[in-house]
PDB file of N, CA and C in Angstrom:
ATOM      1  N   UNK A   1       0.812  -1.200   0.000  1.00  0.00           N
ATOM      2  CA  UNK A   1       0.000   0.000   0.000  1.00  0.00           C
ATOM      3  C   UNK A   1       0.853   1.261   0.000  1.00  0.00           C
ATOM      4  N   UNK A   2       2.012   1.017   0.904  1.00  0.00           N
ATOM      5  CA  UNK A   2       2.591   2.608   0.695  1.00  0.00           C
ATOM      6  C   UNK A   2       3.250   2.645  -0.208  1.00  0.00           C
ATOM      7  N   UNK A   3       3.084   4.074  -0.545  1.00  0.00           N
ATOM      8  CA  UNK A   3       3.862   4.752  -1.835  1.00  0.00           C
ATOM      9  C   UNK A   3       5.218   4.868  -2.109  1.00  0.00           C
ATOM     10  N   UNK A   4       5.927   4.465  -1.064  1.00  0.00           N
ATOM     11  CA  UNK A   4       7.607   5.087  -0.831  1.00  0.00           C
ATOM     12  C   UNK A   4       7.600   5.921  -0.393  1.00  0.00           C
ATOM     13  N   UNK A   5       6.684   6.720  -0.285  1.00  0.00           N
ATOM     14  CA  UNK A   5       7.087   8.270   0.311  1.00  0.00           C
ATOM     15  C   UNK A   5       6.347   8.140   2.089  1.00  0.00           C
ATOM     16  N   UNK A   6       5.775   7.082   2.362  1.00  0.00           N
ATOM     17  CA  UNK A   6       5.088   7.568   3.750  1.00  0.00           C
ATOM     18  C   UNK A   6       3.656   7.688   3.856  1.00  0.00           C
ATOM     19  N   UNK A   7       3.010   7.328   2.213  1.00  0.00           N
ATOM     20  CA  UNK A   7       1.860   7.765   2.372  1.00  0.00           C
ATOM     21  C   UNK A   7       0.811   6.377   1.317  1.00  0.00           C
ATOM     22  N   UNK A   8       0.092   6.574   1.216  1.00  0.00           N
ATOM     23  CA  UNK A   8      -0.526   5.168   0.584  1.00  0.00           C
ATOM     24  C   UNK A   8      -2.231   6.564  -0.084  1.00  0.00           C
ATOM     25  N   UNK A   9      -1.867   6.203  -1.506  1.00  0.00           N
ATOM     26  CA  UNK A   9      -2.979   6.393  -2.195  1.00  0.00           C
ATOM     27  C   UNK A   9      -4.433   5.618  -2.473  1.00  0.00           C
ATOM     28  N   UNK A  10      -4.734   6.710  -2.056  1.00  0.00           N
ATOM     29  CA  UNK A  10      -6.819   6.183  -2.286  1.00  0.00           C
ATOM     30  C   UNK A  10      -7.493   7.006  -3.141  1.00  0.00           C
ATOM     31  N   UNK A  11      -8.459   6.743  -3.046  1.00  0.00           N
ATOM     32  CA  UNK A  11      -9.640   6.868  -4.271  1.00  0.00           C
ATOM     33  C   UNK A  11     -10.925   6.795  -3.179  1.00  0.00           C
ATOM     34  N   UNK A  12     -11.868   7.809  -3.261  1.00  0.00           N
ATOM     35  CA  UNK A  12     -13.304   7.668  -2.630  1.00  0.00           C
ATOM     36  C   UNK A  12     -13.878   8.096  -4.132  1.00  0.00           C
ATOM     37  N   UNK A  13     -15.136   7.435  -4.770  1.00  0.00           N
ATOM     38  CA  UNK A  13     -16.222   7.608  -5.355  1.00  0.00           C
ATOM     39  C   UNK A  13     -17.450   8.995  -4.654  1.00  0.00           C
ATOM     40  N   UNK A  14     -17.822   9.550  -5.020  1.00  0.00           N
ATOM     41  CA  UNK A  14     -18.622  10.781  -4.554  1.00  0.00           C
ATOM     42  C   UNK A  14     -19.452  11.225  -5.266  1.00  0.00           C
ATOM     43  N   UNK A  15     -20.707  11.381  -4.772  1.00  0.00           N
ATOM     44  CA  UNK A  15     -21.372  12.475  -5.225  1.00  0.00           C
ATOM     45  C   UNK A  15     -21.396  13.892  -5.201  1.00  0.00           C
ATOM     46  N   UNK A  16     -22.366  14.684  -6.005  1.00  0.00           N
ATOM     47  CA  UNK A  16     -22.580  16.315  -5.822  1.00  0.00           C
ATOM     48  C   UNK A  16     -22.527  16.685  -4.300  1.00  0.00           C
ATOM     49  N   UNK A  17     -23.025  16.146  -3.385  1.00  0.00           N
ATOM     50  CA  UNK A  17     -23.586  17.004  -2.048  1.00  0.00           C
ATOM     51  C   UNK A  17     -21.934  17.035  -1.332  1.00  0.00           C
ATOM     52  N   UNK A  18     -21.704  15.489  -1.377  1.00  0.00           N
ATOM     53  CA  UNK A  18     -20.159  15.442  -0.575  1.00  0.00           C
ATOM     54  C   UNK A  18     -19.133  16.072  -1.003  1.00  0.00           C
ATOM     55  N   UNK A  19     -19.018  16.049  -2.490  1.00  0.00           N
ATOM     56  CA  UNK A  19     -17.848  16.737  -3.045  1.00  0.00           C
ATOM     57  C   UNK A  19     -18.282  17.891  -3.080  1.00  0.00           C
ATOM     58  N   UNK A  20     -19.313  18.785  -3.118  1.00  0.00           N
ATOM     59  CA  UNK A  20     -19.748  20.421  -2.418  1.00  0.00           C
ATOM     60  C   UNK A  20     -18.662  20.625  -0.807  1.00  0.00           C
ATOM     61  N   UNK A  21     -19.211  19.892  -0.491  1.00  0.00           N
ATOM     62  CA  UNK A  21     -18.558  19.880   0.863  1.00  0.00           C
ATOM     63  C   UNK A  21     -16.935  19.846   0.896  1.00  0.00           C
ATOM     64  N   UNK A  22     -16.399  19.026   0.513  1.00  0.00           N
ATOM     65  CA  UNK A  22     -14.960  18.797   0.223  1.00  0.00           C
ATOM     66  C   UNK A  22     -14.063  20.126  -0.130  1.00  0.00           C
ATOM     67  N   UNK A  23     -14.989  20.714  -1.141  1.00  0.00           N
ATOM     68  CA  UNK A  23     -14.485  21.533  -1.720  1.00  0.00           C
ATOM     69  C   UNK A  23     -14.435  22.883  -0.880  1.00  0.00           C
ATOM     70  N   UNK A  24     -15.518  23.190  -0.648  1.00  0.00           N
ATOM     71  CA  UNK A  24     -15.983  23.662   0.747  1.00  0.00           C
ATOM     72  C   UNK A  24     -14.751  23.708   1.970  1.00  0.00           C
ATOM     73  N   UNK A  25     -14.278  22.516   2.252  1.00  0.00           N
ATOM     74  CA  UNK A  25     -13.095  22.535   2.978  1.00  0.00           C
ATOM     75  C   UNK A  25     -11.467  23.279   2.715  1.00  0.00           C
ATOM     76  N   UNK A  26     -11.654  23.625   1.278  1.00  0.00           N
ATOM     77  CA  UNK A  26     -10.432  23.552   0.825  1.00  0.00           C
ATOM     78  C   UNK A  26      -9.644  22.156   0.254  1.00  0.00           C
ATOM     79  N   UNK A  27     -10.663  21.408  -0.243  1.00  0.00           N
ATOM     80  CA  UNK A  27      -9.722  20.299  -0.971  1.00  0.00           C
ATOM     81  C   UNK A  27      -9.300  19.568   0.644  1.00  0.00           C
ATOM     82  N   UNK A  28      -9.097  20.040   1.977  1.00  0.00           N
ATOM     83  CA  UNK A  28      -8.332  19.152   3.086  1.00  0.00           C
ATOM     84  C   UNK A  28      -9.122  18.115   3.723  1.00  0.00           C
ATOM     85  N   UNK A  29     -10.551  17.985   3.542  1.00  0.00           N
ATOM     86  CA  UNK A  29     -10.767  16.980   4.325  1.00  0.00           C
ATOM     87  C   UNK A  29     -12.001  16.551   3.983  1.00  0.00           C
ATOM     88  N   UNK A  30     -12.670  15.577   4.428  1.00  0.00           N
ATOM     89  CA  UNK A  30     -13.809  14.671   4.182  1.00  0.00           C
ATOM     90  C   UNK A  30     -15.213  15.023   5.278  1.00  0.00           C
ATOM     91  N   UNK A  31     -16.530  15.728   4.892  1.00  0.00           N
ATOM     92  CA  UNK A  31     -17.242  15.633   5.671  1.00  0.00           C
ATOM     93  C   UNK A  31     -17.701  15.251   7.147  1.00  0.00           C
ATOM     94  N   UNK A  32     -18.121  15.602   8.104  1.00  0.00           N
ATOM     95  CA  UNK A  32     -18.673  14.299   8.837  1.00  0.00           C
ATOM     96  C   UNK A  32     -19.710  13.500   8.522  1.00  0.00           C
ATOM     97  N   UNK A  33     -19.872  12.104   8.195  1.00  0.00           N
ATOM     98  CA  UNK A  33     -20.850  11.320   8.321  1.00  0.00           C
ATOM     99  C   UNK A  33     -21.968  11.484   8.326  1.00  0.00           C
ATOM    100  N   UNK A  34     -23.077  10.983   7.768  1.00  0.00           N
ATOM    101  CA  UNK A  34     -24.630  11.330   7.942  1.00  0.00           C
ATOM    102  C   UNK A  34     -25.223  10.322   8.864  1.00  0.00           C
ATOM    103  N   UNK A  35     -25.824  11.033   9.917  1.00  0.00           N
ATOM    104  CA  UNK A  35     -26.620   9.326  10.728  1.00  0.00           C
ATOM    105  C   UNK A  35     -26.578   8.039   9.802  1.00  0.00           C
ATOM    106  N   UNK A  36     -27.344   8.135   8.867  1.00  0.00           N
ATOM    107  CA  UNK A  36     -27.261   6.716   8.662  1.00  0.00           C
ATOM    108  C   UNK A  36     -25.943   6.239   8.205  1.00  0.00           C
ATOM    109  N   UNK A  37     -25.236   6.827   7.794  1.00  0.00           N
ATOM    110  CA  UNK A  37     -23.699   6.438   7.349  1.00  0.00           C
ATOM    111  C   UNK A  37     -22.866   6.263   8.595  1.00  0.00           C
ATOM    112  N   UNK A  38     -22.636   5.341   8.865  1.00  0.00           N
ATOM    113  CA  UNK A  38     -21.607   4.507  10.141  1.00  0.00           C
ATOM    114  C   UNK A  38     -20.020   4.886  10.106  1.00  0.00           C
ATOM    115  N   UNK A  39     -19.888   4.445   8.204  1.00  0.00           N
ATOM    116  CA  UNK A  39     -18.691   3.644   7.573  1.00  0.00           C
ATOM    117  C   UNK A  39     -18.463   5.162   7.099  1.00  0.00           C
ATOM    118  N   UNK A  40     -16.599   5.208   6.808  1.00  0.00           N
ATOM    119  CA  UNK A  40     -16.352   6.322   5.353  1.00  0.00           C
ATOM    120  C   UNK A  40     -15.677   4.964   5.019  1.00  0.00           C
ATOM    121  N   UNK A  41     -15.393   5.147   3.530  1.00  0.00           N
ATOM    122  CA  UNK A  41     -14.956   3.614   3.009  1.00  0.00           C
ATOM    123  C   UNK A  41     -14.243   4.672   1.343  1.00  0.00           C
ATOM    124  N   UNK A  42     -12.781   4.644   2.052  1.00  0.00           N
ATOM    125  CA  UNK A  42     -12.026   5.323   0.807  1.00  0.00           C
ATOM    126  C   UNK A  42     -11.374   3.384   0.344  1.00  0.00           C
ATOM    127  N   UNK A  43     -11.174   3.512  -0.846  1.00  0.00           N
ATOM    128  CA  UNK A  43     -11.200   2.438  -2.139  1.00  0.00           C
ATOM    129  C   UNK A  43      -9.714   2.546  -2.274  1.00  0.00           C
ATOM    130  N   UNK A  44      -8.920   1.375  -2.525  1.00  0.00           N
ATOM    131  CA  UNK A  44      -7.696   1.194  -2.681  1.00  0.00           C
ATOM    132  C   UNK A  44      -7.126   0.873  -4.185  1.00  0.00           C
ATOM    133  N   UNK A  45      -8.349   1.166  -5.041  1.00  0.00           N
ATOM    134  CA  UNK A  45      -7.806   0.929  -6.241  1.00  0.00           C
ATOM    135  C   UNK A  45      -9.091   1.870  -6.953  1.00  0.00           C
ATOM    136  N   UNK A  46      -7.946   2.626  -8.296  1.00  0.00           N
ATOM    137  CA  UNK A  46      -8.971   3.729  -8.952  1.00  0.00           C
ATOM    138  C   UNK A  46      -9.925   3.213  -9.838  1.00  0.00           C
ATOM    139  N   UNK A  47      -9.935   1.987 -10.222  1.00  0.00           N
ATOM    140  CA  UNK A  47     -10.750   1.122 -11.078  1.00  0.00           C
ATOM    141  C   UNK A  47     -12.201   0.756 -10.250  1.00  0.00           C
ATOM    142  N   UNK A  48     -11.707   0.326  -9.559  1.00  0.00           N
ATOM    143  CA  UNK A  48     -13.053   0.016  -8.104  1.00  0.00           C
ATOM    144  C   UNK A  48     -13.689   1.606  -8.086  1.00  0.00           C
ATOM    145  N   UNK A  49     -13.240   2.399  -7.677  1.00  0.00           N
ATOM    146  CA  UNK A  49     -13.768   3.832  -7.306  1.00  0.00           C
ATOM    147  C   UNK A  49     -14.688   4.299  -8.779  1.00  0.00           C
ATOM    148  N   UNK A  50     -13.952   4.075  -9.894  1.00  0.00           N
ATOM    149  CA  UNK A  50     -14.335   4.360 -11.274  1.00  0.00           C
ATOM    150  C   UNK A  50     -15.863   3.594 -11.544  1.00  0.00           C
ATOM    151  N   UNK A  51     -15.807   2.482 -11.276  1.00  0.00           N
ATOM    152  CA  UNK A  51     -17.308   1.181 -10.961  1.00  0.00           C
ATOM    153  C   UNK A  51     -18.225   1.890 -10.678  1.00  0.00           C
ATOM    154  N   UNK A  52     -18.129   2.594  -8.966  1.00  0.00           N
ATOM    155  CA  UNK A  52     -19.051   3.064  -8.070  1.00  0.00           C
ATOM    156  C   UNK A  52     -19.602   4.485  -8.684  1.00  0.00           C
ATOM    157  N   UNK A  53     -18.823   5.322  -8.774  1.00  0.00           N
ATOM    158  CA  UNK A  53     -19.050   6.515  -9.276  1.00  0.00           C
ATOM    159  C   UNK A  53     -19.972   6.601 -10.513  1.00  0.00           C
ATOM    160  N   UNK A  54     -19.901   5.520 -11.652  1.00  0.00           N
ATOM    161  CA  UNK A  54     -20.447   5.393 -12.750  1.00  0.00           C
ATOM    162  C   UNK A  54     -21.396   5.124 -12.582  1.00  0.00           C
ATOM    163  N   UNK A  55     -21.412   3.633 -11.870  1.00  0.00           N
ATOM    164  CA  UNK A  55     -22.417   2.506 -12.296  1.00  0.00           C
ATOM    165  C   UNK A  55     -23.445   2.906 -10.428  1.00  0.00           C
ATOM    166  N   UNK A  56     -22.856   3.209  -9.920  1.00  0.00           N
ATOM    167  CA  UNK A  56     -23.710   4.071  -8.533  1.00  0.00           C
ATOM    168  C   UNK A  56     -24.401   5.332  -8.436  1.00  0.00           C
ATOM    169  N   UNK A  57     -23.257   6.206  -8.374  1.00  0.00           N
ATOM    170  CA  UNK A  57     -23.477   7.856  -8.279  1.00  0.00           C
ATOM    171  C   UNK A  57     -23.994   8.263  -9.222  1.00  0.00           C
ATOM    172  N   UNK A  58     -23.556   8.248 -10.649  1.00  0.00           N
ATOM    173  CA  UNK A  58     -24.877   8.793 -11.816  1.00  0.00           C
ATOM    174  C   UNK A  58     -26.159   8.161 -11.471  1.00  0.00           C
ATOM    175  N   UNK A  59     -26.431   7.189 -11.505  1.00  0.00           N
ATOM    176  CA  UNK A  59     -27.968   6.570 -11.188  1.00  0.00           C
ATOM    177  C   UNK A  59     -28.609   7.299  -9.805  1.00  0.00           C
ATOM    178  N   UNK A  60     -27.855   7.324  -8.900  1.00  0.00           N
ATOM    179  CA  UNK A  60     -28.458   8.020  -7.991  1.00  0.00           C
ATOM    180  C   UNK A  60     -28.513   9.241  -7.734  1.00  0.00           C
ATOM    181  N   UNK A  61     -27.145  10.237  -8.322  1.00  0.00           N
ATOM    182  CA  UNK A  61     -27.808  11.894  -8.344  1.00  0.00           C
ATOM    183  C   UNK A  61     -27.263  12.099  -9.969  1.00  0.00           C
ATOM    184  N   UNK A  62     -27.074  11.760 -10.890  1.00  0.00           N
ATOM    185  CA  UNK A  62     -27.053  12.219 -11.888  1.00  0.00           C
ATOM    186  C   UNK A  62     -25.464  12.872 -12.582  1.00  0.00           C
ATOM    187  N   UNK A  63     -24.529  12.348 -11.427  1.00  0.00           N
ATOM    188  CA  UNK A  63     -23.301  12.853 -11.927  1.00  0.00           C
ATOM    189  C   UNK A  63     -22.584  11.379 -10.361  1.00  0.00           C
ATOM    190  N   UNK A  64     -21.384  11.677 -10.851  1.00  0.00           N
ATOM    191  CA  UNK A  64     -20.434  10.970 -10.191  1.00  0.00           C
ATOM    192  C   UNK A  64     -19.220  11.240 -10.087  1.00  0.00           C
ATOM    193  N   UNK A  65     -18.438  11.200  -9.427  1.00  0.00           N
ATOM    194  CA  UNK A  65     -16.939  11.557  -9.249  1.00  0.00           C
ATOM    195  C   UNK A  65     -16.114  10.531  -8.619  1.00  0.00           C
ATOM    196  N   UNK A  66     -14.809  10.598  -8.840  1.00  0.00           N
ATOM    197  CA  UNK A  66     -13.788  10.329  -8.242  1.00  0.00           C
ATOM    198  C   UNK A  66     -12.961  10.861  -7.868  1.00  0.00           C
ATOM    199  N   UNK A  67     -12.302  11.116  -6.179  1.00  0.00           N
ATOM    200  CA  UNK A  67     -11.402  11.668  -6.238  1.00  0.00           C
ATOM    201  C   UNK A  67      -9.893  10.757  -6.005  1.00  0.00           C
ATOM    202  N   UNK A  68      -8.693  11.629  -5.446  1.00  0.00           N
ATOM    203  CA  UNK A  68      -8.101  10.732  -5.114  1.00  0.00           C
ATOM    204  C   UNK A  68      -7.294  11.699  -3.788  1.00  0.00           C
ATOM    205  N   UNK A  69      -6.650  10.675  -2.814  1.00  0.00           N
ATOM    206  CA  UNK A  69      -5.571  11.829  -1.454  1.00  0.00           C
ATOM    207  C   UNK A  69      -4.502  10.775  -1.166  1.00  0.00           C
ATOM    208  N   UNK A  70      -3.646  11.467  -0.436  1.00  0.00           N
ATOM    209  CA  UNK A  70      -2.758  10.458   0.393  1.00  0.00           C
ATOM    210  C   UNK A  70      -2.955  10.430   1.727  1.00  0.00           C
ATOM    211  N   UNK A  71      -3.090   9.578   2.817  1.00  0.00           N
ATOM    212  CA  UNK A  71      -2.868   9.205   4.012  1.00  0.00           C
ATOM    213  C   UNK A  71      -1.729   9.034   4.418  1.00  0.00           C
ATOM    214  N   UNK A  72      -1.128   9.271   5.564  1.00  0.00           N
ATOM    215  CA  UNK A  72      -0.016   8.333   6.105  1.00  0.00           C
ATOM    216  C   UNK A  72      -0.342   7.193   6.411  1.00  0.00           C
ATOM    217  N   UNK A  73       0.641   6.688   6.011  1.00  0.00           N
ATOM    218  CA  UNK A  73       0.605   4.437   5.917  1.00  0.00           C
ATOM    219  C   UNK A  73       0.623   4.397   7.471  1.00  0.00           C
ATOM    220  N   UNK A  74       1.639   4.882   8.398  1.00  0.00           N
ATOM    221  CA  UNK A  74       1.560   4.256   9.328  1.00  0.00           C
ATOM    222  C   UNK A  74      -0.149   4.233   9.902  1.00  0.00           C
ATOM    223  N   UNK A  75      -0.632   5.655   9.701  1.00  0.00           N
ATOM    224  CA  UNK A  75      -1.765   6.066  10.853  1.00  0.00           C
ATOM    225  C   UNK A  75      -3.063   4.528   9.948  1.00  0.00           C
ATOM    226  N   UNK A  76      -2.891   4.398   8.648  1.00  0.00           N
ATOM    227  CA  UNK A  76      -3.738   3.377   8.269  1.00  0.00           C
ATOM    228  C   UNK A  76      -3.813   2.048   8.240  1.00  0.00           C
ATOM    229  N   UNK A  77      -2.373   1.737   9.537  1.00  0.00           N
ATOM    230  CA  UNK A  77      -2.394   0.497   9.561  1.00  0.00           C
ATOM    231  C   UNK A  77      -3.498  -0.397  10.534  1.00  0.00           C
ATOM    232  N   UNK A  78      -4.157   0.897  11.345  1.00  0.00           N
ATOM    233  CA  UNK A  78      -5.209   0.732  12.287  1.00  0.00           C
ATOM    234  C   UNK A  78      -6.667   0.055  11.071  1.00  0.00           C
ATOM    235  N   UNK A  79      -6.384   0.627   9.957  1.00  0.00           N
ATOM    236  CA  UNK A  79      -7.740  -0.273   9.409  1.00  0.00           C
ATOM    237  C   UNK A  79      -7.773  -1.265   8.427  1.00  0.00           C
ATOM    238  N   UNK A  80      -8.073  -2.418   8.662  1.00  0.00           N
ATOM    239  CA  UNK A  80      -7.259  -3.256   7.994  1.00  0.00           C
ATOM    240  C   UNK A  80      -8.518  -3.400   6.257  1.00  0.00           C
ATOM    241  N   UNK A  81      -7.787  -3.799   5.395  1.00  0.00           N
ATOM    242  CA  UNK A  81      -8.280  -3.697   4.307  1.00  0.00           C
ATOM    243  C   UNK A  81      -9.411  -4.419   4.319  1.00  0.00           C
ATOM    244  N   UNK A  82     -10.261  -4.129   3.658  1.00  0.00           N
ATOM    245  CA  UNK A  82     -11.554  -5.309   2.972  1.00  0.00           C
ATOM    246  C   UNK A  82     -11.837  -5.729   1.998  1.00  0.00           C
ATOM    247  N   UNK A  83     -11.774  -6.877   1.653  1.00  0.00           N
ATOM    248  CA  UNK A  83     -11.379  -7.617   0.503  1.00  0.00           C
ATOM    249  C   UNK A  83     -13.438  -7.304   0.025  1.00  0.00           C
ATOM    250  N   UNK A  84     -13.849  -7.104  -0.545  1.00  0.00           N
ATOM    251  CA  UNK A  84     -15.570  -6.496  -0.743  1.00  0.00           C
ATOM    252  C   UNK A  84     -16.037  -7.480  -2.038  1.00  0.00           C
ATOM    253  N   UNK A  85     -15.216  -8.126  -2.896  1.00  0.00           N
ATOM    254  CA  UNK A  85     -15.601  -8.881  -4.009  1.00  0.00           C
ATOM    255  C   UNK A  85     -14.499  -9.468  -4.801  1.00  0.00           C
ATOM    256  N   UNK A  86     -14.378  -9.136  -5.884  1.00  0.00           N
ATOM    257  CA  UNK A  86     -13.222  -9.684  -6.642  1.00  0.00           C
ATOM    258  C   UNK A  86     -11.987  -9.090  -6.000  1.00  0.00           C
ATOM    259  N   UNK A  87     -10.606  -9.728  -6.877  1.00  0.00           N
ATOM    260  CA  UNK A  87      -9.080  -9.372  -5.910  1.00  0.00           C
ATOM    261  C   UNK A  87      -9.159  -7.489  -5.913  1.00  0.00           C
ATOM    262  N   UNK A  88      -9.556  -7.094  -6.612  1.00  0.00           N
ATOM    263  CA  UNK A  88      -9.085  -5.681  -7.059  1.00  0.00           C
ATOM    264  C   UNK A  88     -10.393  -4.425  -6.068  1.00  0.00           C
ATOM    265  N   UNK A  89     -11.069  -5.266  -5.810  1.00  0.00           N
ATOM    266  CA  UNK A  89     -11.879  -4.326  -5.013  1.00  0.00           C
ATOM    267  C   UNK A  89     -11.900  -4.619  -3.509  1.00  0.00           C
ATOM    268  N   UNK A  90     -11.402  -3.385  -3.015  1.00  0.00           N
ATOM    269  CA  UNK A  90     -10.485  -3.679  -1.758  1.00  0.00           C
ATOM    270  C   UNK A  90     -11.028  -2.456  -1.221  1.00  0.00           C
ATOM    271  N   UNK A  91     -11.047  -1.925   0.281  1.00  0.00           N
ATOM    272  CA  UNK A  91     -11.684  -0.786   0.238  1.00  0.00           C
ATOM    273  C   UNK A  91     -11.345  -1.103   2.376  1.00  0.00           C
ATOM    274  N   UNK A  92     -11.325   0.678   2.591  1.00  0.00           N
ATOM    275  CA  UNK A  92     -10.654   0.531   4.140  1.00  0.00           C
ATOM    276  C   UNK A  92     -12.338   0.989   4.768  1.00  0.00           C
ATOM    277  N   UNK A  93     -12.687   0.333   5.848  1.00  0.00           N
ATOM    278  CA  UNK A  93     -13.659   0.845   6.716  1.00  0.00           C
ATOM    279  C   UNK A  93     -12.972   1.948   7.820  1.00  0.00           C
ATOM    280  N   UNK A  94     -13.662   3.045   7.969  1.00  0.00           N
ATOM    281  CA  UNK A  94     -13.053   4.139   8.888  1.00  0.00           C
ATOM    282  C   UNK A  94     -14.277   4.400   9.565  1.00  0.00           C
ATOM    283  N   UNK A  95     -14.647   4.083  10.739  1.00  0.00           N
ATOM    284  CA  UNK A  95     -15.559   4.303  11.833  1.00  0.00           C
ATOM    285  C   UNK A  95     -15.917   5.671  11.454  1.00  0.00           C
ATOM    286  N   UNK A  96     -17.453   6.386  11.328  1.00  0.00           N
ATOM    287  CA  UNK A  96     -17.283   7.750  11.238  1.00  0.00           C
ATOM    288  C   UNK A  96     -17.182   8.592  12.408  1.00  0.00           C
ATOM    289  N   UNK A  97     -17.065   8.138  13.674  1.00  0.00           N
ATOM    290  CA  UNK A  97     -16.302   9.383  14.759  1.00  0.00           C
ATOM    291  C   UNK A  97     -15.249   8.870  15.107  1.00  0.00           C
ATOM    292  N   UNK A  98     -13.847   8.248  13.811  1.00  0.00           N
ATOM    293  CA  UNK A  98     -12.523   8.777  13.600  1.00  0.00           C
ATOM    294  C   UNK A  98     -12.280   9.273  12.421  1.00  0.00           C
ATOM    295  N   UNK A  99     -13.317   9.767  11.713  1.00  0.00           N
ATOM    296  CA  UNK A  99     -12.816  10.648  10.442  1.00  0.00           C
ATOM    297  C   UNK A  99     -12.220  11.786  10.625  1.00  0.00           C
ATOM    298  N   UNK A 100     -12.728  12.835  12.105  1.00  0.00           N
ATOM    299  CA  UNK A 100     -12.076  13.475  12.294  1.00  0.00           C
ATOM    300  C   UNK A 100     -10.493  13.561  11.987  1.00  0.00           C
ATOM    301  N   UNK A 101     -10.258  12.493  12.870  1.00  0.00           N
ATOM    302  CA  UNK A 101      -8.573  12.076  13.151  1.00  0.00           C
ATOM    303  C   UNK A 101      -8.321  11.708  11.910  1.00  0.00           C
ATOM    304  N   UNK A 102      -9.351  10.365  11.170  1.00  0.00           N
ATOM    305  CA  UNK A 102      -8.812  10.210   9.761  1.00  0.00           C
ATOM    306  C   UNK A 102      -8.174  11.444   8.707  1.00  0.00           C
ATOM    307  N   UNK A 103      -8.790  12.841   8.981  1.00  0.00           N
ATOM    308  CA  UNK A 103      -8.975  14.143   8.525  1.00  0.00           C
ATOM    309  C   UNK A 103      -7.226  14.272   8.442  1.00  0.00           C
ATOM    310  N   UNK A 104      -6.893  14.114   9.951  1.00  0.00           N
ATOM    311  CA  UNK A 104      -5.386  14.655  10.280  1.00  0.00           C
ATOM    312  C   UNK A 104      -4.664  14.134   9.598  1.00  0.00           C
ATOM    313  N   UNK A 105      -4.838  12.994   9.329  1.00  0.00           N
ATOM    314  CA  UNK A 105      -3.280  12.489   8.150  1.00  0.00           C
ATOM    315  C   UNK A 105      -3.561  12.359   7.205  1.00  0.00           C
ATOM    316  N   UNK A 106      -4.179  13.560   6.691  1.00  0.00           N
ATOM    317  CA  UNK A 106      -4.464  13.680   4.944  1.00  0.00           C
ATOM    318  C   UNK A 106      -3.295  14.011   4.615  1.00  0.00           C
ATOM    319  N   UNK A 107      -2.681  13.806   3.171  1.00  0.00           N
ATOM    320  CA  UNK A 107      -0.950  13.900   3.212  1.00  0.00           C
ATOM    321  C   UNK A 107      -1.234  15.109   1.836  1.00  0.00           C
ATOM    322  N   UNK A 108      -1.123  16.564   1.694  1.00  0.00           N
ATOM    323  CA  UNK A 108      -1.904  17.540   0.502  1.00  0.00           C
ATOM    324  C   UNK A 108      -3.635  17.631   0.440  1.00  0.00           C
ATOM    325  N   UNK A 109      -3.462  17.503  -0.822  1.00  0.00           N
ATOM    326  CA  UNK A 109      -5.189  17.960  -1.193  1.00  0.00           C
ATOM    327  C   UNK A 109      -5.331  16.563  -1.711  1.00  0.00           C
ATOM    328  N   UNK A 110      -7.185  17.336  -1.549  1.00  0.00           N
ATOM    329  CA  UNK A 110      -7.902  15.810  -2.397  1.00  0.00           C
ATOM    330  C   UNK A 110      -8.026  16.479  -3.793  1.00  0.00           C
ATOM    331  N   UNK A 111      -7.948  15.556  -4.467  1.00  0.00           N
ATOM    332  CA  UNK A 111      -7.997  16.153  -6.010  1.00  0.00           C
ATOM    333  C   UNK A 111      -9.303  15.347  -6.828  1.00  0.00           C
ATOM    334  N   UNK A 112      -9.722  16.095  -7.293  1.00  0.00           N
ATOM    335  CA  UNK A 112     -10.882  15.343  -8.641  1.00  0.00           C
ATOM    336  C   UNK A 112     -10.114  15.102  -9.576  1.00  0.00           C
ATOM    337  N   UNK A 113     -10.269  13.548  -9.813  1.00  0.00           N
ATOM    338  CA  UNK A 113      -9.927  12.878 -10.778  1.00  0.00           C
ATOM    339  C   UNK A 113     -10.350  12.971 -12.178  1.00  0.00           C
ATOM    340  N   UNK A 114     -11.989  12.445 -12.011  1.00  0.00           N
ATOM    341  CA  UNK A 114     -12.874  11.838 -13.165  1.00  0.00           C
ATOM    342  C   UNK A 114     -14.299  12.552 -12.895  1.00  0.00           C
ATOM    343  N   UNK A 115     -14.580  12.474 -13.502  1.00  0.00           N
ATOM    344  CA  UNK A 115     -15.888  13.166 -13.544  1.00  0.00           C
ATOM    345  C   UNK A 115     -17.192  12.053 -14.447  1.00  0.00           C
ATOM    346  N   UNK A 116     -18.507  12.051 -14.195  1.00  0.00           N
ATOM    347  CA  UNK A 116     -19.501  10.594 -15.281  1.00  0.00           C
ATOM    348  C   UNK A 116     -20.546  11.679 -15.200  1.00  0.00           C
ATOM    349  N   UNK A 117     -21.237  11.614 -16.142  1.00  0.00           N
ATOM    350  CA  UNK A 117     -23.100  12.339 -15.834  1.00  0.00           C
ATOM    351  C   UNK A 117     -23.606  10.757 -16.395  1.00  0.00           C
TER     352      UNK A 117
END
């Protein structure tokens, strides 16, 4: 997972409302959670993220995104991967009252990748 540099690249899939928000932040950090949302679940591969965004997020608000950030590896060794279906779709569960903290070892900005309508 890590990059060489200290940090391990992800991919979250997003809609309009969250990525409002994101942006909103300055590109630094990820919402808090909505009651019914427990999980944040950033994706360890951009192909998986690319799936959701398409074949999810357009159907449900009419556009979709991908972004991508770095974490520090060490702070993500606390969540261990989830294997969710085939080898390539892999994806970290992050409790949503430690996103906060998840927040802190964002390693730069989140960047928009891809964009689907």
């Amino acid at each position: 997972m890590d990059g060489g540099d200290g940090t391990t690249m992800l991919w979250r899939p997003t809609g309009p409302e969250e990525l409002e928000l994101v942006r909103q932040s300055g590109w630094l950090r990820w919402p808090p959670r909505l009651p019914d949302q427990p999980i944040f679940y950033p994706v360890l591969n951009e192909d998986y993220a690319i799936m959701i965004a398409r074949d999810w997020n357009v159907p449900s608000s009419g556009v979709g995104y991908v972004t991508r950030f770095r974490v520090e590896s060490e702070f993500l060794r606390r969540y261990p991967v989830r294997q969710v279906g085939g080898k390539a779709i892999r994806e970290l569960w992050v409790p949503a009252e430690e996103l906060d903290e998840f927040n802190q070892h964002i390693v730069g900005l989140i960047e928009l990748v891809h964009e689907f309508r």
